[in-house]
C-alpha atoms as a PDB file:
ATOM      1  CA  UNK A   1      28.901   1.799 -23.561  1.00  0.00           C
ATOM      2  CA  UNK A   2      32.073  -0.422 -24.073  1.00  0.00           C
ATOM      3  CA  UNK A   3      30.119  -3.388 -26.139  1.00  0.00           C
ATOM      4  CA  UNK A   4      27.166  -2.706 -28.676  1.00  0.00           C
ATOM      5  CA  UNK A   5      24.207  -3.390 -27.244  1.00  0.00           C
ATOM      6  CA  UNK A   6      25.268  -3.375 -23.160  1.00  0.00           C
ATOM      7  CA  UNK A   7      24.809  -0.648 -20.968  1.00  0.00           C
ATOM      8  CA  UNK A   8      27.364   0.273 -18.153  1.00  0.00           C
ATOM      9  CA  UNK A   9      25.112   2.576 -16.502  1.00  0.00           C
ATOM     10  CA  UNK A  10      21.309   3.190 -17.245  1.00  0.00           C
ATOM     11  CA  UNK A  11      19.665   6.180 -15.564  1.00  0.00           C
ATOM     12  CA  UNK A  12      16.303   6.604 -14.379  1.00  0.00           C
ATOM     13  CA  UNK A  13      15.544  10.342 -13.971  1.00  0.00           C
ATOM     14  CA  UNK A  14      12.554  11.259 -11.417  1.00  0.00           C
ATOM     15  CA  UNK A  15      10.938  14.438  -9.867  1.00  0.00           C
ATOM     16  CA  UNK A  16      12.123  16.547  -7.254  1.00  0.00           C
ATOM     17  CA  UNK A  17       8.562  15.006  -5.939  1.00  0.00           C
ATOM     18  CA  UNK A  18       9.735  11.663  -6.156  1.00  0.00           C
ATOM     19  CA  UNK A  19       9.398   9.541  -3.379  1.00  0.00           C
ATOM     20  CA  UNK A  20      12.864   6.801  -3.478  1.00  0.00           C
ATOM     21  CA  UNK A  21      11.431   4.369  -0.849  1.00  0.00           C
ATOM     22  CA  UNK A  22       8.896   2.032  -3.059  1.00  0.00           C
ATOM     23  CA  UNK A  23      11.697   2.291  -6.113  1.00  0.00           C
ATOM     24  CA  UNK A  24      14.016   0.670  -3.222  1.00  0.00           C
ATOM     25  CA  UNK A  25      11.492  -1.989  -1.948  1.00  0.00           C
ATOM     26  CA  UNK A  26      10.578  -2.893  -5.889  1.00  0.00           C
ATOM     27  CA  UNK A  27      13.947  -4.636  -6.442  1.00  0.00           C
ATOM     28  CA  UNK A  28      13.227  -6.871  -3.715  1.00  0.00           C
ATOM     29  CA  UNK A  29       9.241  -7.550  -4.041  1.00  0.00           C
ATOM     30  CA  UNK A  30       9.952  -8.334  -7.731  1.00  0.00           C
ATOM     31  CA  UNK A  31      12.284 -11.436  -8.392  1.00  0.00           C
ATOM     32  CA  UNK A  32      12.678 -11.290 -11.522  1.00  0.00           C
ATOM     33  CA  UNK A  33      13.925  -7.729 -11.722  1.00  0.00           C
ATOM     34  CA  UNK A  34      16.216  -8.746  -8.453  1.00  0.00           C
ATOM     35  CA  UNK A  35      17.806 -11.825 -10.994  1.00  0.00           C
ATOM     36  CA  UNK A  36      19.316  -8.559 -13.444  1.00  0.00           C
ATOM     37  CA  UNK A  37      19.455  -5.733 -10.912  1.00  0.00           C
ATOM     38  CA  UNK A  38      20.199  -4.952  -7.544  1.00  0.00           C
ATOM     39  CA  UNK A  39      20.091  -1.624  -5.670  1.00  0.00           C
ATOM     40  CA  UNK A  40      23.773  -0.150  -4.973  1.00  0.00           C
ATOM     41  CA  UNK A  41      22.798   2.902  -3.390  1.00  0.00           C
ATOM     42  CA  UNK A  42      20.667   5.966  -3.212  1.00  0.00           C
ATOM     43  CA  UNK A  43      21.819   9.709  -3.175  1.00  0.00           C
ATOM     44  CA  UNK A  44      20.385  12.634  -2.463  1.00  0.00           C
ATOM     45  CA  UNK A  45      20.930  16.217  -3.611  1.00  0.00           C
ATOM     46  CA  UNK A  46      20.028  19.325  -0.885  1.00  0.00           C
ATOM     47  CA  UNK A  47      19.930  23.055  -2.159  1.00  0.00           C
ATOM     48  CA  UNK A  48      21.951  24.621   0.186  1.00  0.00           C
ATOM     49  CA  UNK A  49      20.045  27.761  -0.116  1.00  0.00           C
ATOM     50  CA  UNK A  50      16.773  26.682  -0.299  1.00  0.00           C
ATOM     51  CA  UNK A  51      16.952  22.860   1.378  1.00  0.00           C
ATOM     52  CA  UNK A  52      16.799  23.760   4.900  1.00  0.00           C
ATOM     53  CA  UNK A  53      13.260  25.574   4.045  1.00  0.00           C
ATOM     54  CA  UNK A  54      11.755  22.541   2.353  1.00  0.00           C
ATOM     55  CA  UNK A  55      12.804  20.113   5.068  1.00  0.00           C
ATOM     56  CA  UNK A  56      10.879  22.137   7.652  1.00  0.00           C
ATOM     57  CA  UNK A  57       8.007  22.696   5.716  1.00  0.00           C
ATOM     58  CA  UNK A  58       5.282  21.292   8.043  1.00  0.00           C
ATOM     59  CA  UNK A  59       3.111  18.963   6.714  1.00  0.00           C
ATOM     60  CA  UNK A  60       0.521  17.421   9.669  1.00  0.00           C
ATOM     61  CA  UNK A  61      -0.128  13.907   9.557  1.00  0.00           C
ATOM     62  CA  UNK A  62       2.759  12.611   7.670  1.00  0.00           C
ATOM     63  CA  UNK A  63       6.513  13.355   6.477  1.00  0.00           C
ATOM     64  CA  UNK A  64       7.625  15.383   3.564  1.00  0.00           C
ATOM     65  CA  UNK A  65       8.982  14.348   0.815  1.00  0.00           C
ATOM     66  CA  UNK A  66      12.071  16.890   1.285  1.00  0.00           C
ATOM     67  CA  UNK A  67      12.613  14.389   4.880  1.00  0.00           C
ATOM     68  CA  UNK A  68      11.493  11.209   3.156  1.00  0.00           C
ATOM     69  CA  UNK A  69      14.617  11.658   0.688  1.00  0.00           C
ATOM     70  CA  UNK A  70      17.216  12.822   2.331  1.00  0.00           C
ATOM     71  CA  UNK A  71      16.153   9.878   5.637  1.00  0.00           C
ATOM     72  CA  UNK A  72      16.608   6.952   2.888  1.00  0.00           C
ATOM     73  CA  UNK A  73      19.809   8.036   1.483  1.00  0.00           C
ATOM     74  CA  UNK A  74      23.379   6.632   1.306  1.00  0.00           C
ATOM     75  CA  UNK A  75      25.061   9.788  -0.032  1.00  0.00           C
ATOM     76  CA  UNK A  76      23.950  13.521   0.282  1.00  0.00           C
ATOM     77  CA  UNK A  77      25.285  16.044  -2.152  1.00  0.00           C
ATOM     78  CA  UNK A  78      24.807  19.567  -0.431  1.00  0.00           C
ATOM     79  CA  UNK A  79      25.010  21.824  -3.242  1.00  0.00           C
ATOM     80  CA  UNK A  80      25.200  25.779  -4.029  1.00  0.00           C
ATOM     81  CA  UNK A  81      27.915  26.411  -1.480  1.00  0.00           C
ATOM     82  CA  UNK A  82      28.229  29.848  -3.048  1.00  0.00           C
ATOM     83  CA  UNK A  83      25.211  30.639  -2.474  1.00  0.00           C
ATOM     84  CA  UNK A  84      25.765  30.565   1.561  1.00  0.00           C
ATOM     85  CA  UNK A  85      27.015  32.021   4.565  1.00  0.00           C
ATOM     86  CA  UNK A  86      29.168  29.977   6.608  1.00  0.00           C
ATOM     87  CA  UNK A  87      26.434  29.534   9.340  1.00  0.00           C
ATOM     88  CA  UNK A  88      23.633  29.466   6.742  1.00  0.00           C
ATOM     89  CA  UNK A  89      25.727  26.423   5.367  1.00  0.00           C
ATOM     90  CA  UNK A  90      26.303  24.842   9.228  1.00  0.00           C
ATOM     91  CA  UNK A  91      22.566  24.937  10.087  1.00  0.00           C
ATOM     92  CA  UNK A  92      21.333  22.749   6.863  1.00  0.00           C
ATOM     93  CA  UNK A  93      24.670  20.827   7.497  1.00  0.00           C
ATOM     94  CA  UNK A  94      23.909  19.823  11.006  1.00  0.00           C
ATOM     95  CA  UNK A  95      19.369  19.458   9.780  1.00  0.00           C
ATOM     96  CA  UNK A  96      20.750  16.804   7.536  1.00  0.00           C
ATOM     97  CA  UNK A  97      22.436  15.053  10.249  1.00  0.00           C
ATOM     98  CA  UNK A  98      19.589  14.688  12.581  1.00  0.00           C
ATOM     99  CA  UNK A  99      17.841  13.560  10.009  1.00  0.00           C
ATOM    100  CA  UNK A 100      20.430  10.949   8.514  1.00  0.00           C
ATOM    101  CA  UNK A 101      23.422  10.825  10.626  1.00  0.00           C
ATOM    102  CA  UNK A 102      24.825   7.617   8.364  1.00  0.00           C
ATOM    103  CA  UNK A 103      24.756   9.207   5.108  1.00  0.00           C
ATOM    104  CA  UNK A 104      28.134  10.387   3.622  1.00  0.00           C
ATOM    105  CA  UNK A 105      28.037  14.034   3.488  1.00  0.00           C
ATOM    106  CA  UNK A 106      29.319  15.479   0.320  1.00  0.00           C
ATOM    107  CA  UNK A 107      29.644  19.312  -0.174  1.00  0.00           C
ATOM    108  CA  UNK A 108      29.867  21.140  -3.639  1.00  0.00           C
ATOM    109  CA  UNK A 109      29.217  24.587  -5.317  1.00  0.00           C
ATOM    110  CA  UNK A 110      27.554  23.264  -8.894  1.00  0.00           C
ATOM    111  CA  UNK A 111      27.300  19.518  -8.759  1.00  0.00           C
ATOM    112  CA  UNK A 112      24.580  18.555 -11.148  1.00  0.00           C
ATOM    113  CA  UNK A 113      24.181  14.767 -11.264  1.00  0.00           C
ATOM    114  CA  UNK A 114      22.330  12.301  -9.991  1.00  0.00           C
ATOM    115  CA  UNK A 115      19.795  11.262  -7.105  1.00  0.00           C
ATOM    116  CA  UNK A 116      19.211   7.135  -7.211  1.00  0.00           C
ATOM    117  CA  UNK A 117      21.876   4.497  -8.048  1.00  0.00           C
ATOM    118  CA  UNK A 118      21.394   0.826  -8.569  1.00  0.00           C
ATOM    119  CA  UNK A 119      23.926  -1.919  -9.805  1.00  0.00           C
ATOM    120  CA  UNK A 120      23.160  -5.266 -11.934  1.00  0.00           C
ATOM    121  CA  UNK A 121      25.139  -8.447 -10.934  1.00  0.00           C
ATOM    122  CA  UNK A 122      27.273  -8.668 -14.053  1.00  0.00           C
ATOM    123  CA  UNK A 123      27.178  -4.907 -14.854  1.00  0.00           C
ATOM    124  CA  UNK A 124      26.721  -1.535 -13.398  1.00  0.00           C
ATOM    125  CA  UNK A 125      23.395   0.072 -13.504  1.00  0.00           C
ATOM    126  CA  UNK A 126      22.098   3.775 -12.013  1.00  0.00           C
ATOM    127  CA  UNK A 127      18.874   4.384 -11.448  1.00  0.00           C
ATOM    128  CA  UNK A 128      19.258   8.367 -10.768  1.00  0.00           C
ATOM    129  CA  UNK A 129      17.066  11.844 -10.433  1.00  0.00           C
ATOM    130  CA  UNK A 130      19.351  13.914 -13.638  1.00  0.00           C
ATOM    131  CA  UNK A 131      19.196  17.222 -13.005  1.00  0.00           C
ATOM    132  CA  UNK A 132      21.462  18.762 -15.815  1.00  0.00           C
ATOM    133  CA  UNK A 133      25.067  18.426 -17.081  1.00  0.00           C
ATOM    134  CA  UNK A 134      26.202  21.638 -16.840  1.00  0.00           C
ATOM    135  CA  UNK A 135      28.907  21.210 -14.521  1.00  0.00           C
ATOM    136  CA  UNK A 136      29.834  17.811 -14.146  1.00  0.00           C
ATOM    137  CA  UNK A 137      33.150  17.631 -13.074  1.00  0.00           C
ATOM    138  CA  UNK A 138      33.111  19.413 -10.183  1.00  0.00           C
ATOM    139  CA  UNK A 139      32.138  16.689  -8.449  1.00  0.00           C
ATOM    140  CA  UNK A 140      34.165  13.633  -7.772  1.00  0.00           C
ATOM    141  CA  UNK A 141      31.859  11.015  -9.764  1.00  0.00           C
ATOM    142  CA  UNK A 142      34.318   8.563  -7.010  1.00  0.00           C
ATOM    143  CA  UNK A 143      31.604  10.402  -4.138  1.00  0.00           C
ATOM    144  CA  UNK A 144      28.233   8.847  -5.778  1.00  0.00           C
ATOM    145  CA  UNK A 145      28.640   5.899  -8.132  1.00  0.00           C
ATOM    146  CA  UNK A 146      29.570   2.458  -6.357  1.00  0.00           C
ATOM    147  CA  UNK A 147      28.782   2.950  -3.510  1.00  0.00           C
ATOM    148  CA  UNK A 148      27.714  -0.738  -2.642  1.00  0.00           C
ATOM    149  CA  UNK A 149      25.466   0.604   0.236  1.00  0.00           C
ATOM    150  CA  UNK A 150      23.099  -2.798  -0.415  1.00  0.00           C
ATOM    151  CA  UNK A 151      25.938  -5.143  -0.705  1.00  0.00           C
ATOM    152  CA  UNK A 152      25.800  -8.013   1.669  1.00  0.00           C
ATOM    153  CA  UNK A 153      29.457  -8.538   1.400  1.00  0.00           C
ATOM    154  CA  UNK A 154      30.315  -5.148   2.712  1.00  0.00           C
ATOM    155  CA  UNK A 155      28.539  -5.513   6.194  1.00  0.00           C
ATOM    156  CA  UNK A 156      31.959  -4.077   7.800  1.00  0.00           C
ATOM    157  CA  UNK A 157      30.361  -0.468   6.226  1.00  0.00           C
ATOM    158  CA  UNK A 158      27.741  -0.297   8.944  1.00  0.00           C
ATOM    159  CA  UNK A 159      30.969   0.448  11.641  1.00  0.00           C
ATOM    160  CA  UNK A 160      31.533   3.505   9.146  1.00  0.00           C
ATOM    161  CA  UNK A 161      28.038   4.391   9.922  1.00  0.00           C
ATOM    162  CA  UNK A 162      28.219   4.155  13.628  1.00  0.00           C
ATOM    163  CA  UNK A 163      31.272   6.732  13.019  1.00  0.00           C
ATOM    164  CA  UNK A 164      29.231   9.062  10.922  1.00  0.00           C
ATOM    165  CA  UNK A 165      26.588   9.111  13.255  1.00  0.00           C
ATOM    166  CA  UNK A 166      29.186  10.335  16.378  1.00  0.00           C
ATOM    167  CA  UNK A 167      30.282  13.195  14.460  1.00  0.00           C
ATOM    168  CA  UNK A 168      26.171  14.111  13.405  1.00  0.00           C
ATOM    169  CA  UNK A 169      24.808  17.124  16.073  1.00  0.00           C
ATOM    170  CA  UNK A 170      22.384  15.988  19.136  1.00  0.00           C
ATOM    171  CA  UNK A 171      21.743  19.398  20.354  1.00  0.00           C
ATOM    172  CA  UNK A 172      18.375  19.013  21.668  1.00  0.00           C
ATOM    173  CA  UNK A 173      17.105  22.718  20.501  1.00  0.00           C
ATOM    174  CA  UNK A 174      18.330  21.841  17.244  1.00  0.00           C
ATOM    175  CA  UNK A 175      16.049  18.500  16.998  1.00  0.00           C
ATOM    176  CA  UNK A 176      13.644  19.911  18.000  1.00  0.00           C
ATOM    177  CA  UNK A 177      13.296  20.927  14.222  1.00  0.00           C
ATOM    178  CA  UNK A 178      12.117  17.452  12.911  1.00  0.00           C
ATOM    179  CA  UNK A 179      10.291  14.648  13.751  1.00  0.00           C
ATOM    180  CA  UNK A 180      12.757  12.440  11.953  1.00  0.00           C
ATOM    181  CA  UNK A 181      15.991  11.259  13.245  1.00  0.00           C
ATOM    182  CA  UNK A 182      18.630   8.231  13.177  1.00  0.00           C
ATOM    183  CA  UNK A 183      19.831   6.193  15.766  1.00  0.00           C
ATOM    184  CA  UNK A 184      22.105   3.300  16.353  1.00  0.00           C
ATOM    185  CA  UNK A 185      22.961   0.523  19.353  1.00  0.00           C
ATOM    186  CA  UNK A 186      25.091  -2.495  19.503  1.00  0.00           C
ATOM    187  CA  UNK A 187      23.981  -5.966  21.531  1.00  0.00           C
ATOM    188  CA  UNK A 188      26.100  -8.729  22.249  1.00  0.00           C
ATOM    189  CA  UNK A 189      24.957 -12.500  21.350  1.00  0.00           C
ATOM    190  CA  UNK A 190      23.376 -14.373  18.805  1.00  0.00           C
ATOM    191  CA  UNK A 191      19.720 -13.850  17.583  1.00  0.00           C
ATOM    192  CA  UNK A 192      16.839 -16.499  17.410  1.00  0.00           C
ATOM    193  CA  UNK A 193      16.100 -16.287  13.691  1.00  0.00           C
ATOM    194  CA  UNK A 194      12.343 -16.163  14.139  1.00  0.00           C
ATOM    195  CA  UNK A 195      12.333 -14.074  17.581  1.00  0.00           C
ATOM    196  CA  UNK A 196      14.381 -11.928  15.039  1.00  0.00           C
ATOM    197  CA  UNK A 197      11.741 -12.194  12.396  1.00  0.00           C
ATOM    198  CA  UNK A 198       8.895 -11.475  14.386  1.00  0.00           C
ATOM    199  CA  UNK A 199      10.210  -8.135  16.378  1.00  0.00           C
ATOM    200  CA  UNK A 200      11.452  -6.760  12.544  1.00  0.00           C
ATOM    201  CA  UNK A 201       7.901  -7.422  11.338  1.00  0.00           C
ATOM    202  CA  UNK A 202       6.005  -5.997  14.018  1.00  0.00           C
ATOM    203  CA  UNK A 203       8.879  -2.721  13.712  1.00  0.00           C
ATOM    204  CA  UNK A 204       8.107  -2.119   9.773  1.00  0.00           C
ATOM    205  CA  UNK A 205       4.562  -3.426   9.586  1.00  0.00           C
ATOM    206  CA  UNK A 206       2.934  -3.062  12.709  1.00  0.00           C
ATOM    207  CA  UNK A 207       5.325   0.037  13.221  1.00  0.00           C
ATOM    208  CA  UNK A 208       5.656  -0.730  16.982  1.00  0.00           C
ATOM    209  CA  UNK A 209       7.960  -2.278  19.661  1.00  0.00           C
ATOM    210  CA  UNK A 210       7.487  -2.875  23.316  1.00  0.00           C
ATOM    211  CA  UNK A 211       9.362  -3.042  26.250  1.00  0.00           C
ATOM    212  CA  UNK A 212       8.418  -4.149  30.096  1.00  0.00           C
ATOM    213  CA  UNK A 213       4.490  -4.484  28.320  1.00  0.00           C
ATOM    214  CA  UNK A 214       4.914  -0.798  27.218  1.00  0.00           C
ATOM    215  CA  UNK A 215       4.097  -0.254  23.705  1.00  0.00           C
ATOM    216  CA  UNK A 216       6.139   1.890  21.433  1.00  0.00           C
ATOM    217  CA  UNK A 217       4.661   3.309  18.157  1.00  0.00           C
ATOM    218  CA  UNK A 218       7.326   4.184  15.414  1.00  0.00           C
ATOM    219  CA  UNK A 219       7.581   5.039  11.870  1.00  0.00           C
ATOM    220  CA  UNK A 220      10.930   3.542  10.289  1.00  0.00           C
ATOM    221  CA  UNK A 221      12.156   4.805   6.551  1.00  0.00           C
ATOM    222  CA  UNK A 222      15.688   2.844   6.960  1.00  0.00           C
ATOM    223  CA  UNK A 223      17.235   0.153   8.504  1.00  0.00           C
ATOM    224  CA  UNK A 224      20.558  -1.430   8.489  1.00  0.00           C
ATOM    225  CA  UNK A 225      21.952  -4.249  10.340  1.00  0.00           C
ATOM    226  CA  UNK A 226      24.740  -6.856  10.821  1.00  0.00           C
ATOM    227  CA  UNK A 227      23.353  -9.810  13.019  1.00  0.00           C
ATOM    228  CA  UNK A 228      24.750 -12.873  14.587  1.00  0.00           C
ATOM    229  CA  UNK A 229      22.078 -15.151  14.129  1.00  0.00           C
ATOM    230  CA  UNK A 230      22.417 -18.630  15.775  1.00  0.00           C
ATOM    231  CA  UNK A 231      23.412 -21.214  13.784  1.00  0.00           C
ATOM    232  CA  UNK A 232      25.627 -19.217  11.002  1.00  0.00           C
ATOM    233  CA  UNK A 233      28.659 -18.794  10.666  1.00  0.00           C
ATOM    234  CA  UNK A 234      28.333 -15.702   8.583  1.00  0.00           C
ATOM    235  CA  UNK A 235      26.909 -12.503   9.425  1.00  0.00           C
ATOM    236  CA  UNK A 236      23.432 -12.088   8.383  1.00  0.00           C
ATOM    237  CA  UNK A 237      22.897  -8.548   6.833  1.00  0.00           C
ATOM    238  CA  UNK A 238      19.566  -7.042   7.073  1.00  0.00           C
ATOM    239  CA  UNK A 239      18.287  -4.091   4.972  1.00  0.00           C
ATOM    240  CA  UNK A 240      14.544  -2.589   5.108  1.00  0.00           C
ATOM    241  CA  UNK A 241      13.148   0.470   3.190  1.00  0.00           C
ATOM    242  CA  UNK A 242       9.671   1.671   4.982  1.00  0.00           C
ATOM    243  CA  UNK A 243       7.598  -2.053   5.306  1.00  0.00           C
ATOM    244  CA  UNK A 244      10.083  -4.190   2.769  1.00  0.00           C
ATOM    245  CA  UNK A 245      13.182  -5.672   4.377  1.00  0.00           C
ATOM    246  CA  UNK A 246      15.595  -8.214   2.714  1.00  0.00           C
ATOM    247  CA  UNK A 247      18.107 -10.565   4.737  1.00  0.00           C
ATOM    248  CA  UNK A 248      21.552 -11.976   3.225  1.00  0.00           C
ATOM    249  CA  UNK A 249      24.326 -14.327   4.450  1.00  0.00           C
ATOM    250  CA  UNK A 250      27.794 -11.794   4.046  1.00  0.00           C
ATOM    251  CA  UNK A 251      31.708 -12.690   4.940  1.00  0.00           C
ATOM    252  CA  UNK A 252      32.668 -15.121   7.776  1.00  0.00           C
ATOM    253  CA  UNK A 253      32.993 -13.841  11.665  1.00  0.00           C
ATOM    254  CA  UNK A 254      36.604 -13.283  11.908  1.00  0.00           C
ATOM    255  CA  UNK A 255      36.387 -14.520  15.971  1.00  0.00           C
ATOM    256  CA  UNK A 256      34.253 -15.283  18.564  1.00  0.00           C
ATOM    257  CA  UNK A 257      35.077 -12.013  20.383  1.00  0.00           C
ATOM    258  CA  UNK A 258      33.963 -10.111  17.287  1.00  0.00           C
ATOM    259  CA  UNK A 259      29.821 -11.357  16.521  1.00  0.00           C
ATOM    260  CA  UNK A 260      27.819  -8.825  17.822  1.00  0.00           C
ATOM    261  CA  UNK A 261      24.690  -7.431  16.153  1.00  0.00           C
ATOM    262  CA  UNK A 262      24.705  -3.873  15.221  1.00  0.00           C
ATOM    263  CA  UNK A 263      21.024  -2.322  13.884  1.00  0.00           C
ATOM    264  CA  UNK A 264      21.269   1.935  12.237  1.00  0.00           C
ATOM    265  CA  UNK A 265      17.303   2.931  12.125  1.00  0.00           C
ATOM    266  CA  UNK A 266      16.108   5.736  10.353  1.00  0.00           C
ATOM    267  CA  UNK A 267      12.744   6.982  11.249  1.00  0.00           C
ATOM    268  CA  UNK A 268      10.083   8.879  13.653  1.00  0.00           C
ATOM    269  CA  UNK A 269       9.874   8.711  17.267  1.00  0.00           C
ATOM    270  CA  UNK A 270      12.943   6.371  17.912  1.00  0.00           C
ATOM    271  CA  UNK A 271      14.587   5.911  21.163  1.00  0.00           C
ATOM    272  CA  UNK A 272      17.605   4.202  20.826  1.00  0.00           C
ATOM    273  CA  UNK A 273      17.858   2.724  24.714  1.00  0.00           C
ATOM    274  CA  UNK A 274      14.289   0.997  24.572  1.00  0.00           C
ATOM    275  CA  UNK A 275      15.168  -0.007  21.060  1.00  0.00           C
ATOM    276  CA  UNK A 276      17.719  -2.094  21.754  1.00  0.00           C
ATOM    277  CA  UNK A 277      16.365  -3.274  24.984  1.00  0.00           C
ATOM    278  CA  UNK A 278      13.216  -4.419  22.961  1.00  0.00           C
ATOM    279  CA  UNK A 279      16.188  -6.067  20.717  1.00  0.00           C
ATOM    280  CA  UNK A 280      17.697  -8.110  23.322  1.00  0.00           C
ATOM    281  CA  UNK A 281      14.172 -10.374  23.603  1.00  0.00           C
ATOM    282  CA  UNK A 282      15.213 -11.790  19.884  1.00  0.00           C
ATOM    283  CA  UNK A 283      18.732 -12.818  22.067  1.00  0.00           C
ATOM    284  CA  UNK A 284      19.358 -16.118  23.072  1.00  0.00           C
ATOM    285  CA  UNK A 285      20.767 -15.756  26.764  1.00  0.00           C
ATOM    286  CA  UNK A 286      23.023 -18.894  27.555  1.00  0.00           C
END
């Protein structure tokens, strides 16, 4: 604390259980805790011994927590490097990134810190799962607080993701693994707000899309987007956790040439080519 009575960082410890999605969605269903706080990011920490074991676990009907975390975060912290084999270390390594191919990967023999981070408008506040202290600094603190993940004004970020996600692994034996993956696509044009509207509700609530008449049934955890909608001159920045999305005006379109919408989905049975082509009926074509 630098002042008497103000917190720089508050820290909300949960259960390995602990399911982040509906902490996400509460800052933006509940106004009033929106006015103080707003999410900054959300990290997750993988066993490296033991992680790859718990994401596989099959659980018939619906996703496991072990998936559930490590598909809604900004920032994964494999841990217990010494633990590993080099190829031990590669397979959980490239599970993660089928899972999450945006997330920054961090990698670390005894990091024991945190698991969900949230920042207040005036101050910084974290909202993380604390494991123990025992060896904090041999992580780079740099690598999981501020990480502005949820800040409107940093919609250049999601072209970091579309990196990330070139360098995750698409070998089709390996995704065969999980049920879960990440995608991303980029359209050209701007967006009808409420064409826009109504194909992200029917996405998160209805937890479909369709294309040609064909219907599409998906499940999404995470979704990230920076949209040209008509008549702004700012880009739009979209965020959704499960069924609870939030939209925000960001920085100006630097030129013409530039606008373009770009949309990073996290969830089950997602096809990034009909995706986007569903997408393109929000466009308006001129």
């Amino acid at each position: 604390m630098k002042k008497k009575g103000r917190f720089d960082y508050i820290v909300l410890e949960t259960t390995g259980l602990a399911d982040p999605g509906p902490i996400a969605a509460m800052f933006w269903l509940d106004e009033g805790l929106g006015s103080e706080l707003y999410i900054d990011g959300i990290v997750t920490l993988v066993d490296a011994k033991h992680g790859l074991q718990c994401l596989q676990l099959a659980k018939p009907g619906i996703i496991n927590e072990a998936v559930r975390q490590v598909a809604v975060a900004d920032t994964i912290v494999i841990n217990k490097l010494d633990l590993v084999s080099p190829d031990q270390l590669r397979s959980i390594r490239q599970h993660i990134q089928t899972i999450n191919g945006f997330a920054n990967l961090v990698e670390t023999e005894r990091a024991w810190y945190v698991s969900h981070k949230w920042q207040s408008k005036r101050r910084i506040f974290l909202c993380q799962c604390l494991l123990t202290l025992i060896d904090l600094f041999s992580l780079d603190l740099a690598l999981v607080f501020d990480l502005n993940a949820y800040d409107c004004n940093n919609a250049k970020n999601i072209g970091v993701l579309s990196e990330r996600i070139g360098q995750s692994i698409t070998d089709p034996k390996h995704n065969m693994d999980t049920s879960v993956n990440s995608i991303d696509f980029q359209v050209k044009g701007d967006v009808d707000e409420l064409k826009f509207d109504d194909w992200l509700q029917g996405l998160l609530w209805d937890k479909k899309y369709s294309v040609s008449g064909v219907s599409y049934e998906v499940s999404v955890l995470r979704l990230k987007g920076v949209i040209s909608m008509k008549g702004y001159l700012r880009r739009v920045v979209v965020q959704a956790v499960y069924d609870v999305f939030d939209k925000q005006l960001s920085t100006n379109w630097e030129s013409p040439e530039e606008q373009q919408n770009h949309l990073v989905v996290i969830g089950h049975n997602l096809d990034s080519l009909s995706l986007s082509e569903s997408f393109k009926t929000c466009c308006i074509h001129t």
